[in-house]
Protein backbone atom coordinates (compact mmCIF):
# COMPACT_ATOMS: atom_id res chain seq x y z
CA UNK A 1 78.35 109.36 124.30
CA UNK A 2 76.67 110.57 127.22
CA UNK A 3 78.44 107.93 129.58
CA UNK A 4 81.88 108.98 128.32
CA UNK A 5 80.81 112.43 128.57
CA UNK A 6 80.07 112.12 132.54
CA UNK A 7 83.51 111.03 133.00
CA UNK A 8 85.28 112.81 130.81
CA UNK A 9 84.19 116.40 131.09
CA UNK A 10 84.07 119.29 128.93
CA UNK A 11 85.34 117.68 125.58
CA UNK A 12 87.30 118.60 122.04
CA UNK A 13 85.97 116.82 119.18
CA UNK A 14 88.16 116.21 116.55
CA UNK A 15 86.22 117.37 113.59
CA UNK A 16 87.73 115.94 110.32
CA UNK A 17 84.56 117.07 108.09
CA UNK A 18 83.22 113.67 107.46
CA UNK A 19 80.71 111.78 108.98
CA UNK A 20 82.35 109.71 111.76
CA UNK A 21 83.54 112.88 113.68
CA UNK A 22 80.04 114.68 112.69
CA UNK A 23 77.88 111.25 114.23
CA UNK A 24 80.24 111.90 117.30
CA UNK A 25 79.14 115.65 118.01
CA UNK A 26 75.69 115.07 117.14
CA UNK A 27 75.59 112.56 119.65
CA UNK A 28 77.06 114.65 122.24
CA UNK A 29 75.14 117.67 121.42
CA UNK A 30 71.55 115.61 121.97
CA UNK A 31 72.62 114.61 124.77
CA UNK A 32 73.68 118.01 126.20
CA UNK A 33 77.43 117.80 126.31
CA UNK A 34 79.99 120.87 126.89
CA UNK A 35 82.11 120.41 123.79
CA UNK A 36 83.68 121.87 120.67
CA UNK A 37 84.75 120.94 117.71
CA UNK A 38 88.45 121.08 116.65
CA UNK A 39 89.60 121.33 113.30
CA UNK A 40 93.11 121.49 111.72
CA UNK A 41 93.78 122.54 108.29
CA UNK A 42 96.65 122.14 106.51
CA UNK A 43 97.61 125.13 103.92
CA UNK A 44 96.33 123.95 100.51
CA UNK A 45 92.40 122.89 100.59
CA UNK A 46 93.30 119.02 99.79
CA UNK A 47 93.39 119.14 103.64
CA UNK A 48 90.88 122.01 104.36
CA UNK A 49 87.77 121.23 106.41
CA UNK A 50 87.11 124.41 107.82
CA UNK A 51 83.75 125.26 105.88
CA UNK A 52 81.92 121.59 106.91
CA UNK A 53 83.00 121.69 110.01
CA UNK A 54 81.72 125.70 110.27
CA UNK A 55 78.19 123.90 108.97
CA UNK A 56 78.47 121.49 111.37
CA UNK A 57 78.86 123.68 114.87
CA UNK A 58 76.47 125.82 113.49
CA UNK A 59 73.83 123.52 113.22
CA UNK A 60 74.99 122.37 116.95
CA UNK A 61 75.21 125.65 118.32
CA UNK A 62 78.60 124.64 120.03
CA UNK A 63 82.13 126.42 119.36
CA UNK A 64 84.75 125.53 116.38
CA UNK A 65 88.11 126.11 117.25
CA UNK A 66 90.41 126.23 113.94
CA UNK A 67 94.04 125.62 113.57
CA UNK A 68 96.61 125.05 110.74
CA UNK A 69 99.07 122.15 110.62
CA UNK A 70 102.81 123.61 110.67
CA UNK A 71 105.03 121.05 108.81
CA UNK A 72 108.18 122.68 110.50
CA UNK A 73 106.97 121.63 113.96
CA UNK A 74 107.34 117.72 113.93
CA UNK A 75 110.74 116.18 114.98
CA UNK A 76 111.04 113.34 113.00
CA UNK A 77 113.78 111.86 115.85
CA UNK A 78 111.34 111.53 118.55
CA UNK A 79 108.42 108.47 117.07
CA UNK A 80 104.74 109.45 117.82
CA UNK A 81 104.90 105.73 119.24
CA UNK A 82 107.16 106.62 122.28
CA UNK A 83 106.71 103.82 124.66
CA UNK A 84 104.16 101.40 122.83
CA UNK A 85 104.91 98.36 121.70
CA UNK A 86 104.71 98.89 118.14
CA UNK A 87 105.57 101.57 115.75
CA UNK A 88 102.21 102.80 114.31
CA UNK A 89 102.32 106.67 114.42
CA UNK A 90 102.29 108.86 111.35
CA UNK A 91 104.36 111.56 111.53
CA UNK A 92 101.52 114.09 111.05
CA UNK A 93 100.12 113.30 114.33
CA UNK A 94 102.51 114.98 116.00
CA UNK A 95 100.96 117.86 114.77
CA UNK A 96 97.30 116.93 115.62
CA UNK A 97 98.99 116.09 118.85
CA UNK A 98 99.76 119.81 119.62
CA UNK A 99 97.62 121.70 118.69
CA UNK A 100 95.09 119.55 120.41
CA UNK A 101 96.93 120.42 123.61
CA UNK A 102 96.99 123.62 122.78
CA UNK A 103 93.37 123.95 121.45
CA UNK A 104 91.87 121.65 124.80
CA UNK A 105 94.32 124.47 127.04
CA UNK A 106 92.30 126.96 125.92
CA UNK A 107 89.33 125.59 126.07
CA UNK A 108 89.60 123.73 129.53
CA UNK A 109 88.67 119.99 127.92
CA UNK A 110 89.74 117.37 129.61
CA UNK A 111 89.64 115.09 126.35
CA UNK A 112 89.71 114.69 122.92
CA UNK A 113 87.20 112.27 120.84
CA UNK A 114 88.18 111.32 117.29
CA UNK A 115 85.81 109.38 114.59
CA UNK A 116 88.79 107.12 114.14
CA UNK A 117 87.44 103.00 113.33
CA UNK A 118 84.20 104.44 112.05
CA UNK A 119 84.66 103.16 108.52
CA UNK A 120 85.11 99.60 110.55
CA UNK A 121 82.32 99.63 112.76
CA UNK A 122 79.75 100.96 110.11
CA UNK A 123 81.05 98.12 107.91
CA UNK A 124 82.62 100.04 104.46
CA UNK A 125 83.32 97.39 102.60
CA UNK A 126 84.18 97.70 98.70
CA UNK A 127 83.78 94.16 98.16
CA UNK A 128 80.30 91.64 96.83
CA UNK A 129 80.16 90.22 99.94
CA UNK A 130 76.86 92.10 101.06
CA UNK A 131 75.75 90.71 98.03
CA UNK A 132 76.11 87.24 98.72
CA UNK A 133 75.25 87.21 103.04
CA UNK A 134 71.50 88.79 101.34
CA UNK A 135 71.82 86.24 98.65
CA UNK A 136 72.25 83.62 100.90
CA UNK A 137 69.60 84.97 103.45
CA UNK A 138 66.61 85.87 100.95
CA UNK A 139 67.86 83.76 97.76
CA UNK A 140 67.15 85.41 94.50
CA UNK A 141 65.07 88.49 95.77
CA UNK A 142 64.44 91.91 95.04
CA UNK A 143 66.51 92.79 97.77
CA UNK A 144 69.26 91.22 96.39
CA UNK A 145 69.28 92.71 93.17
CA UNK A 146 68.88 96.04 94.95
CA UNK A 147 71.94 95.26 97.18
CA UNK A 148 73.51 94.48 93.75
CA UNK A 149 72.71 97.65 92.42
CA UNK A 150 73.92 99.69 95.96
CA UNK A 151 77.15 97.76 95.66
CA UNK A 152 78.13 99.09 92.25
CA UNK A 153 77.13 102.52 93.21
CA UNK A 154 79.70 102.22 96.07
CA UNK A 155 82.54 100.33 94.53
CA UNK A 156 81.83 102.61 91.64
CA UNK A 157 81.96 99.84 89.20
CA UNK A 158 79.72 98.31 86.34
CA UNK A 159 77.60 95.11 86.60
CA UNK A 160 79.58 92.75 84.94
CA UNK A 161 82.17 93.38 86.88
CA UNK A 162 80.64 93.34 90.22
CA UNK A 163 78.89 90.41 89.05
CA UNK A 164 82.76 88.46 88.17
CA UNK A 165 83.86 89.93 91.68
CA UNK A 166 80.56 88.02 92.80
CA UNK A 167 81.87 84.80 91.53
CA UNK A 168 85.22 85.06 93.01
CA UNK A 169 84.34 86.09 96.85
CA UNK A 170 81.21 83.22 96.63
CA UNK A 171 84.09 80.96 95.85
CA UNK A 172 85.83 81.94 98.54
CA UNK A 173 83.94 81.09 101.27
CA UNK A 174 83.91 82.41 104.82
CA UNK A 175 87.43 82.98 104.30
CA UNK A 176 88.32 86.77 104.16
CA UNK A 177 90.65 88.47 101.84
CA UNK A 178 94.54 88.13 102.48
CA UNK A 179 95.93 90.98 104.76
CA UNK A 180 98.69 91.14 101.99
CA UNK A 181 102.54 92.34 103.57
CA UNK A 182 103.82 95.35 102.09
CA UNK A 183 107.76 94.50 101.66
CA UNK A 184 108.44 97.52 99.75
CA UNK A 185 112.07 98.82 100.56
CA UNK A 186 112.80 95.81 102.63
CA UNK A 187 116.09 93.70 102.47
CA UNK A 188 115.26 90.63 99.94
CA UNK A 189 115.97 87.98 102.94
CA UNK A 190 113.26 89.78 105.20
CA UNK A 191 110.64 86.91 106.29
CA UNK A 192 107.26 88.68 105.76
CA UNK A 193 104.09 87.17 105.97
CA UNK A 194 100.92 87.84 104.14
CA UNK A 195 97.82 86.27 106.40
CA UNK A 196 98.18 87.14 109.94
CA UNK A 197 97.06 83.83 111.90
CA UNK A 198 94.41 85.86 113.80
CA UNK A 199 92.63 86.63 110.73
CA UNK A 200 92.44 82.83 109.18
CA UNK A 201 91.57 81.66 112.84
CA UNK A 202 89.25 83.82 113.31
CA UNK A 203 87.13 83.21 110.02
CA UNK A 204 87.22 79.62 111.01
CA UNK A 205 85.96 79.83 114.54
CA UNK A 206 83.35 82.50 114.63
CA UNK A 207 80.15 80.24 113.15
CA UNK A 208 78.91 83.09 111.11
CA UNK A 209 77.35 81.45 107.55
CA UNK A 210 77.35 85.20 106.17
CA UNK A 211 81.06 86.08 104.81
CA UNK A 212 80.26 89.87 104.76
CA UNK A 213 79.97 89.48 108.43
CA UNK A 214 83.62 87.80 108.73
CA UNK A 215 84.95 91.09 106.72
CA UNK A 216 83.45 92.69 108.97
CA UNK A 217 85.08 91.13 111.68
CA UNK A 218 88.37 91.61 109.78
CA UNK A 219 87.81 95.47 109.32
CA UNK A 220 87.41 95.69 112.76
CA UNK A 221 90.50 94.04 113.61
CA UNK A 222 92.58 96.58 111.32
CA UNK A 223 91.26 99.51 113.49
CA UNK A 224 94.29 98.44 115.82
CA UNK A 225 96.69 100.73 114.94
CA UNK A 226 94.88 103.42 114.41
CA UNK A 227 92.16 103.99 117.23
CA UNK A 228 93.00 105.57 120.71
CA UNK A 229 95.86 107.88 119.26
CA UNK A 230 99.11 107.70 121.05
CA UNK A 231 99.56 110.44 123.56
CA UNK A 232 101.78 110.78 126.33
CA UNK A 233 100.84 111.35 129.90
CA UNK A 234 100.81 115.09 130.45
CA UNK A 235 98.24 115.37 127.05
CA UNK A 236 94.58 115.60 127.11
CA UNK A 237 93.12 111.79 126.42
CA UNK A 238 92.62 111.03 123.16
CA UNK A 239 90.33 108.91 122.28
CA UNK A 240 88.33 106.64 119.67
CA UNK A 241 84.11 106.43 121.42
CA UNK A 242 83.44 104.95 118.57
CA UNK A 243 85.07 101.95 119.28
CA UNK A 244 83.09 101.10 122.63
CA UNK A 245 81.83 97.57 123.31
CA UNK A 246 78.41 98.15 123.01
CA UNK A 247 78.71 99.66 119.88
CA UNK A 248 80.57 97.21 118.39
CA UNK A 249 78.52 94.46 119.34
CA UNK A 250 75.36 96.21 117.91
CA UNK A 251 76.81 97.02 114.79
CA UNK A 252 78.82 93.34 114.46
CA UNK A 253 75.05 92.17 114.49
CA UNK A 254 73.36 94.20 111.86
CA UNK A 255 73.40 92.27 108.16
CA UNK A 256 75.91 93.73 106.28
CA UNK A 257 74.04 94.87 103.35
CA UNK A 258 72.22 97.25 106.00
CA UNK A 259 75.11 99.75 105.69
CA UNK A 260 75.02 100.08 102.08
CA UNK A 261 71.20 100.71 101.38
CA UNK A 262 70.83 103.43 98.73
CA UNK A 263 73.98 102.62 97.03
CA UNK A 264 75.96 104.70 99.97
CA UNK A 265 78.45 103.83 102.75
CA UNK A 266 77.65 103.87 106.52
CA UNK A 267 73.95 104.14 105.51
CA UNK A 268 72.50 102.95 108.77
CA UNK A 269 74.55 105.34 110.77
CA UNK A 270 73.65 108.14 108.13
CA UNK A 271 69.84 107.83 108.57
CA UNK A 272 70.15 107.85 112.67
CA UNK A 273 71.28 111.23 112.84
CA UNK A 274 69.58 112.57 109.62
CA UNK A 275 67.64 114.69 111.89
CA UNK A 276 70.30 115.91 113.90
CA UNK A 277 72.83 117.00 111.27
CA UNK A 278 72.59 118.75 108.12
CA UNK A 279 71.76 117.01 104.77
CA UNK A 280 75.46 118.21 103.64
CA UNK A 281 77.21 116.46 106.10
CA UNK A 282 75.00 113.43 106.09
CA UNK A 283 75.41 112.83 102.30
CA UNK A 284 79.34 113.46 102.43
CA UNK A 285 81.02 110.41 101.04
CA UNK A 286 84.59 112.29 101.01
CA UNK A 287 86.71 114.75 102.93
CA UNK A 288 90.00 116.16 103.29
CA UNK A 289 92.90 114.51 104.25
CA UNK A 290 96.34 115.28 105.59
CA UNK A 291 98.85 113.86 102.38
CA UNK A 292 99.82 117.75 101.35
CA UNK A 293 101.56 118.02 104.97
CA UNK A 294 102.68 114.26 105.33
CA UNK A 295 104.55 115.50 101.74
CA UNK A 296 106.01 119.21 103.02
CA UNK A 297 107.13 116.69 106.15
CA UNK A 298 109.03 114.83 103.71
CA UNK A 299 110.58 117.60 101.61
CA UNK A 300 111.17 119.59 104.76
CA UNK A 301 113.34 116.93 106.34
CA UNK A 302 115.00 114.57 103.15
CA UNK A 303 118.22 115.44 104.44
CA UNK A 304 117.50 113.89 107.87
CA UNK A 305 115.52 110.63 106.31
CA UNK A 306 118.65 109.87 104.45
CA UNK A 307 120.84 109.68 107.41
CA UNK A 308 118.20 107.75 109.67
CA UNK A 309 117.18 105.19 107.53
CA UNK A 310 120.85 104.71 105.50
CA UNK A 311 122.51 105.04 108.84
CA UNK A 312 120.41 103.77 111.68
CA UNK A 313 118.83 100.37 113.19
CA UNK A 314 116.78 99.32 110.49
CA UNK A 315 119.64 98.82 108.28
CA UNK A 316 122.44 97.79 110.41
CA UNK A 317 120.03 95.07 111.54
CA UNK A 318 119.33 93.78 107.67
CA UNK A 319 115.93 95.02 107.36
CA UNK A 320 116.43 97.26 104.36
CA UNK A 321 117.26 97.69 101.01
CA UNK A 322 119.42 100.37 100.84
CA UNK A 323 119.42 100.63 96.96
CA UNK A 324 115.43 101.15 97.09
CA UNK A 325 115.87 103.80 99.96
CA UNK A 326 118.07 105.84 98.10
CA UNK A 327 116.09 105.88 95.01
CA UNK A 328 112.75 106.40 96.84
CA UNK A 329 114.21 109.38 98.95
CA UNK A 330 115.29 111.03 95.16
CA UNK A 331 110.82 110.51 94.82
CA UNK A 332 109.35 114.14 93.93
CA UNK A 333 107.69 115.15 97.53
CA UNK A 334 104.80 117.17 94.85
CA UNK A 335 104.19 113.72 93.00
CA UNK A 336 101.78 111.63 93.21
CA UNK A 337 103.98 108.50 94.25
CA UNK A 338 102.57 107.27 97.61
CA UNK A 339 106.43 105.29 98.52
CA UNK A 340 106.92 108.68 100.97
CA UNK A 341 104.62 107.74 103.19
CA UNK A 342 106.26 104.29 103.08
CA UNK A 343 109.67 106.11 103.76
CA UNK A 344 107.88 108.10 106.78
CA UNK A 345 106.33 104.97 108.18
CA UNK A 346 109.98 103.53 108.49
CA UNK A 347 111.37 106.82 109.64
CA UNK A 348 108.89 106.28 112.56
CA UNK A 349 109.82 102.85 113.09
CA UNK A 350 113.63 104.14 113.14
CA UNK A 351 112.99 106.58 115.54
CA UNK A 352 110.77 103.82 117.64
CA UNK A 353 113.65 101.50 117.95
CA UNK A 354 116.56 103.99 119.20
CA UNK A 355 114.39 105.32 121.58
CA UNK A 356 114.37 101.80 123.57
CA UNK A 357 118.17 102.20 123.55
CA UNK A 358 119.77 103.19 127.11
């Protein structure tokens, strides 16, 4: 942190309440970094982090800047993705987007940091597989019934069934779990594939005998579309610290069942900074989230989805159902049915493709 700090300048963190964000401005704080923390709200509290992240300047001494998301500002025509080669944005982050320029404006930063990947590096995984790498480091130890015990408490589930997931992943191998498609409201003749041939390559070459450690690997690899937030060249930079080399390679070479000691997630990276932040941010194994304004997005704009998806690229190329976009556009946008943020992520995509049109 303090080597990105020297280049970057005076700093934004983006302050999500949890303990990624918090790890980042504790970080910067020791090491005496001109910062503050950013946090956006949206207007119900299923996407309110305003009192942790309060706690969490406090204890840092350093500035919180607040702002609330405004679900009328995003133009759902113009793809968060503009000029990558994929379509990965969510629509939300347009949002993030400006009042992050606005916010680092006021504040003279020259950057933004985000906690983004740090599920990944610190290794959350809901799966045995911790289990077994101990079980097949120590054998039958009381480490590895206390690993067994740390495991249920995260996955939240009982012993016999942790014990039956046990069987299956041991079975398994070094192999990790499929990165299943999702071909939800895609045209029946759509070729989709459910194991990327990174992922299977990868778990054969890398001579690892622990398959926690091969997750691992594969967590890291799903950070891709989701560190380094896409920004365009007149915004502050936004970026993911976590995700720096040396980082990963220290945290690639801790055993797996490190990071779940305690029968809690990220434990490691918890106890590091236990002294630095306070106990209420260190224990948090939640926070808020930004669904309640992904859904006013939706209901604001259902009009517009109609036409872009029933009427644009995706389908006059074959690549959707149009039958299962009509009836998931008719979906309640104050229901719990998670196919709108399917419909958004094509929306993006939509908006991705006509904007490489002359």
């Amino acid at each position: 942190m303090r080597a990105w700090g020297n280049v970057s300048g005076r700093l934004l963190v983006s302050a999500s309440g949890g303990v990624d964000s918090s790890l980042i401005a504790a970080a910067l704080a020791t090491t005496g970094q001109d910062f503050a923390c950013l946090t956006i709200a949206t207007g119900d509290p299923s996407g309110d982090e305003r009192v942790p992240v309060r706690i969490l300047a406090k204890a840092l001494s350093v500035e919180t800047i607040e702002a609330r998301y405004d679900p009328r500002m995003p133009d759902l025509t113009v793809p968060v993705s503009l000029g990558f080669a994929r379509p990965s944005g969510k629509a939300f982050m347009q949002e993030v987007r400006r009042q992050a320029i606005e916010a680092a404006g006021r504040f003279g930063a020259s950057a933004v940091f985000d906690g983004n990947g740090g599920d990944n590096l610190f290794c959350y995984l809901h799966s045995p597989a911790p289990i077994l790498d101990r079980w097949r480091n120590e054998g039958l130890s009381r480490g590895t019934a206390a690993i067994f015990l740390d495991m249920c408490r995260i996955a939240q589930t009982t012993l016999p069934a942790m014990a039956r997931a046990l069987a299956l992943r041991a079975r398994r191998g070094a192999r990790p779990a499929a990165w299943m498609a999702d071909g939800r409201l895609l045209a029946s003749d759509v070729p989709v594939c459910d194991a990327p041939a990174e992922i299977e390559d990868l778990a054969l070459a890398v001579p690892f005998k622990h398959p926690g450690k091969v997750d691992h690997l594969a967590l890291m690899l799903r950070t891709q579309n989701f560190i380094h937030s896409a920004s365009g060249p007149a915004d502050p930079l936004q970026f993911s610290p976590l995700m720096s080399q040396p980082l990963v390679e220290l945290c690639l070479s801790i055993p797996t069942w490190i990071w779940c000691q305690g029968g809690i997630n990220r434990a490691l990276a918890r106890a590091a900074f236990s002294q630095e932040l306070p106990a209420a941010i260190v224990r948090r194994v939640s926070k808020a989230g930004p669904d309640s304004a992904m859904r006013v997005i939706f209901a604001q704009n259902w009009a517009l989805i109609r036409d872009m998806l029933l009427g644009g690229l995706l389908r006059s190329n074959g690549l959707l159902d149009a039958v299962a976009i009509e009836q998931a556009i008719a979906s309640d946008p104050n229901g719990e049915d998670p196919i709108i943020y399917r419909l958004l992520d094509f929306v993006e995509a939509e908006a991705w493709a006509r904007s490489w049109q002359p």
